[in-house]
C-alpha atoms as a PDB file:
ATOM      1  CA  UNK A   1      51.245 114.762 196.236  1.00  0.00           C
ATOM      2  CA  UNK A   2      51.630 111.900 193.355  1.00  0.00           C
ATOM      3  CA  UNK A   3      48.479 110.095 193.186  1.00  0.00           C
ATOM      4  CA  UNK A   4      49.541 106.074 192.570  1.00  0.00           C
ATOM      5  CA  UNK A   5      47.300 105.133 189.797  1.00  0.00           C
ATOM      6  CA  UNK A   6      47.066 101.229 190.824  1.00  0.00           C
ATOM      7  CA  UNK A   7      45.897 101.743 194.050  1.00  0.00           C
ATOM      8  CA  UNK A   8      43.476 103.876 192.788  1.00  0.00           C
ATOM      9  CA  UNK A   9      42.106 101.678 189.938  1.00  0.00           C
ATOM     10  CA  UNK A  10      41.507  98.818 192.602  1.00  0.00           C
ATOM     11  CA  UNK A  11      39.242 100.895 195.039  1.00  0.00           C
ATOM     12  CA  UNK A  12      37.829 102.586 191.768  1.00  0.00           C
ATOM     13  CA  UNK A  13      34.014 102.298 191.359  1.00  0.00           C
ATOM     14  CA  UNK A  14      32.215 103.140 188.539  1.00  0.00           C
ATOM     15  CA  UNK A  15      28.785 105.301 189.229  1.00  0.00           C
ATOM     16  CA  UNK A  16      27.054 105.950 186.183  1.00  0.00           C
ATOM     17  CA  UNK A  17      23.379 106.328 187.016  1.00  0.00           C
ATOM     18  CA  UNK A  18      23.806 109.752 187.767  1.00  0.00           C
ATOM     19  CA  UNK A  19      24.980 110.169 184.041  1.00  0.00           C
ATOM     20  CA  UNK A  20      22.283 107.829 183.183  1.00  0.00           C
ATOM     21  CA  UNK A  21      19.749 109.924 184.311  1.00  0.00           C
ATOM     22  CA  UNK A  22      20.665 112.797 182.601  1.00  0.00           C
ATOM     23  CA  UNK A  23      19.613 110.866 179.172  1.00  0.00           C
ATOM     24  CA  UNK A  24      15.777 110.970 180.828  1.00  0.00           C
ATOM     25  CA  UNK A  25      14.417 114.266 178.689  1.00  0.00           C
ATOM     26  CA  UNK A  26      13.095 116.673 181.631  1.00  0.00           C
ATOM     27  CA  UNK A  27      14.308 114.526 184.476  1.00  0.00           C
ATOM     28  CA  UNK A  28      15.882 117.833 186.044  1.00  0.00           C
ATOM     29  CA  UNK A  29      15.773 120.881 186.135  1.00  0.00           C
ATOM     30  CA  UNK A  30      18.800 122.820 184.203  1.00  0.00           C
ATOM     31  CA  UNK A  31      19.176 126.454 183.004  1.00  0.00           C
ATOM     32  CA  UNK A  32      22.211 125.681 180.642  1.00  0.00           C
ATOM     33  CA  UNK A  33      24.669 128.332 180.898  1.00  0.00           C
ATOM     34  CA  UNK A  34      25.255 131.103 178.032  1.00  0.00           C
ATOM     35  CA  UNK A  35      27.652 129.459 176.187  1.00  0.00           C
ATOM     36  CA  UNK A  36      25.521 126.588 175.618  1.00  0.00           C
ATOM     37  CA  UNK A  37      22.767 128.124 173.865  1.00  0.00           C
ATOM     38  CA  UNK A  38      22.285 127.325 170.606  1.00  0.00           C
ATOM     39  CA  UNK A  39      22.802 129.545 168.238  1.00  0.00           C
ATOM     40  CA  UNK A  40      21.223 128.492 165.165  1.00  0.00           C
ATOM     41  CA  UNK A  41      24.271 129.722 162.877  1.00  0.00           C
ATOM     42  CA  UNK A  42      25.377 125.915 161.771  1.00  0.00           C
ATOM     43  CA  UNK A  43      23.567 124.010 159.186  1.00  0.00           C
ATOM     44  CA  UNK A  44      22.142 120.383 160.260  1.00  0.00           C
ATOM     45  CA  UNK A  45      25.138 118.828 158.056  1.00  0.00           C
ATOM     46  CA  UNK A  46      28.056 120.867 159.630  1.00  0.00           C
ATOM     47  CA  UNK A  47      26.497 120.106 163.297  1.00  0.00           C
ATOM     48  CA  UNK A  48      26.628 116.300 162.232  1.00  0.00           C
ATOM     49  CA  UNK A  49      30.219 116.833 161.194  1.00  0.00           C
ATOM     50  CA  UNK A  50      31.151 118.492 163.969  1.00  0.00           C
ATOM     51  CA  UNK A  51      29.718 116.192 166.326  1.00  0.00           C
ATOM     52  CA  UNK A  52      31.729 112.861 164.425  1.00  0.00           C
ATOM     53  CA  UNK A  53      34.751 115.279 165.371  1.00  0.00           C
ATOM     54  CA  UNK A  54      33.938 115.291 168.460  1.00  0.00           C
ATOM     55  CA  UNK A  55      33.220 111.445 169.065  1.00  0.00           C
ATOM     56  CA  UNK A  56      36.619 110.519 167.296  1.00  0.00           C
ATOM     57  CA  UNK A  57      38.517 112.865 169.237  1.00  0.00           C
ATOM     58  CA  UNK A  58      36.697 111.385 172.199  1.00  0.00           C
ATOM     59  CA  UNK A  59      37.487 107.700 171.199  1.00  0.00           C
ATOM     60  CA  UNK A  60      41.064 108.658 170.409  1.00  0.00           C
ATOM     61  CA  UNK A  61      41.637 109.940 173.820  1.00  0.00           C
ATOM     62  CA  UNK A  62      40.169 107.126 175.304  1.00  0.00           C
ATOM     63  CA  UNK A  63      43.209 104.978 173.153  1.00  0.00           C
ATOM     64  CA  UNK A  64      45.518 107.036 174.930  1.00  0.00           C
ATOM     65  CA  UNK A  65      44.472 106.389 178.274  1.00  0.00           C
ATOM     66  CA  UNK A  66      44.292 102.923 177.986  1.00  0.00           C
ATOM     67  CA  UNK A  67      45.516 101.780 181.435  1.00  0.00           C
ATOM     68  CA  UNK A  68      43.228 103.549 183.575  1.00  0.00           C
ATOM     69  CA  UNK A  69      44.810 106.889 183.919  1.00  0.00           C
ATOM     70  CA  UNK A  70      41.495 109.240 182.882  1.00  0.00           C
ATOM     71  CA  UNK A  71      40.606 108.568 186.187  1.00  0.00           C
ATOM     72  CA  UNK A  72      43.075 111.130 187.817  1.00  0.00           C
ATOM     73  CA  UNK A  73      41.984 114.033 186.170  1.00  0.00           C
ATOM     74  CA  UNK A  74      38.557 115.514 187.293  1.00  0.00           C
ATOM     75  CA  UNK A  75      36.206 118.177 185.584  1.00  0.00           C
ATOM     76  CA  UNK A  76      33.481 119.920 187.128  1.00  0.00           C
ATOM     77  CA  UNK A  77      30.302 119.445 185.903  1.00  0.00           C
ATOM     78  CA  UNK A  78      26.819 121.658 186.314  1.00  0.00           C
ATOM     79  CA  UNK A  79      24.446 119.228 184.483  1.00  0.00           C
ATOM     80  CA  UNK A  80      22.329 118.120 187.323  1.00  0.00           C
ATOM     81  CA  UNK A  81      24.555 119.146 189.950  1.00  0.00           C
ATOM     82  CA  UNK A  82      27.173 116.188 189.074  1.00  0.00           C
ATOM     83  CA  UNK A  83      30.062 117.694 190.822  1.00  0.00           C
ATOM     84  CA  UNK A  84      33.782 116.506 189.908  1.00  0.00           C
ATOM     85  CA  UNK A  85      33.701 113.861 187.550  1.00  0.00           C
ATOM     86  CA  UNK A  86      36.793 111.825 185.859  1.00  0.00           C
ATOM     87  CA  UNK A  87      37.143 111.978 182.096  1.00  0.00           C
ATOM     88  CA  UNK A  88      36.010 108.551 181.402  1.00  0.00           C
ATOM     89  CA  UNK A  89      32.849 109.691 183.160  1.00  0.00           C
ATOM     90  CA  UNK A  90      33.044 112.893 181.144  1.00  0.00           C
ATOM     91  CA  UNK A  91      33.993 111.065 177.830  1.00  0.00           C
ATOM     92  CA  UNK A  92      30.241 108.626 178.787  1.00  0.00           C
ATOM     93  CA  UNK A  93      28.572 111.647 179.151  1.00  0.00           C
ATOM     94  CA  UNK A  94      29.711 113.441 176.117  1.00  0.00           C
ATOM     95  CA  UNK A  95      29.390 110.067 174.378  1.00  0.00           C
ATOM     96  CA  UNK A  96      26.273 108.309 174.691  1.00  0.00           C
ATOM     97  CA  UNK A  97      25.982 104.343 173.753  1.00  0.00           C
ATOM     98  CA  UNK A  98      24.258 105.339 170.646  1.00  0.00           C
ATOM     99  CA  UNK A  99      24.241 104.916 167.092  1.00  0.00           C
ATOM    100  CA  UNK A 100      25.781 107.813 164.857  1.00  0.00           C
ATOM    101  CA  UNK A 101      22.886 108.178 163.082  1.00  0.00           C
ATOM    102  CA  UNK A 102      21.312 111.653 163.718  1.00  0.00           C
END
């Protein structure tokens, strides 16, 4: 079935307090999974470099998906029992509003 992207977008609301609250230190209660620990085998610089990486690869994608489309594509997501998000919801999470200063 071939989703039709406009009629999406026009019902399309966006929810983000769910995300939101996930910025609230201790606001829920989370056992990340094992692939999330942290490791402690990266050096503070080489996490900061990594994590620019990963913002510009975010932002690039986000250039590519300039008319709307990110919302067809869903991800499931643990942190506080979210459920299927779309990627621009994804990219916000990953993402925060936030300077780059670490």
């Amino acid at each position: 079935m071939k989703k039709d992207l406009k009629s999406i977008l026009e019902s399309y609301q966006v929810n983000l307090q769910e995300l939101d609250a996930i910025a609230n230190h201790k606001s829920f209660n989370w056992i990340r999974p094992e692939h999330m620990e942290p490791k402690g085998d990266k050096e503070l610089g080489q996490i900061r470099l990594l994590l620019d990486d990963q913002v510009n690869e975010c932002r690039d994608s986000l250039k590519e998906m300039k008319n709307g489309e990110g919302i067809l594509y869903k991800t499931t997501m643990t942190v506080n029992n979210l459920g299927k998000i779309d990627v621009y919801q994804y990219i916000y999470f990953f993402v925060p509003a936030r300077k780059t200063t670490y």
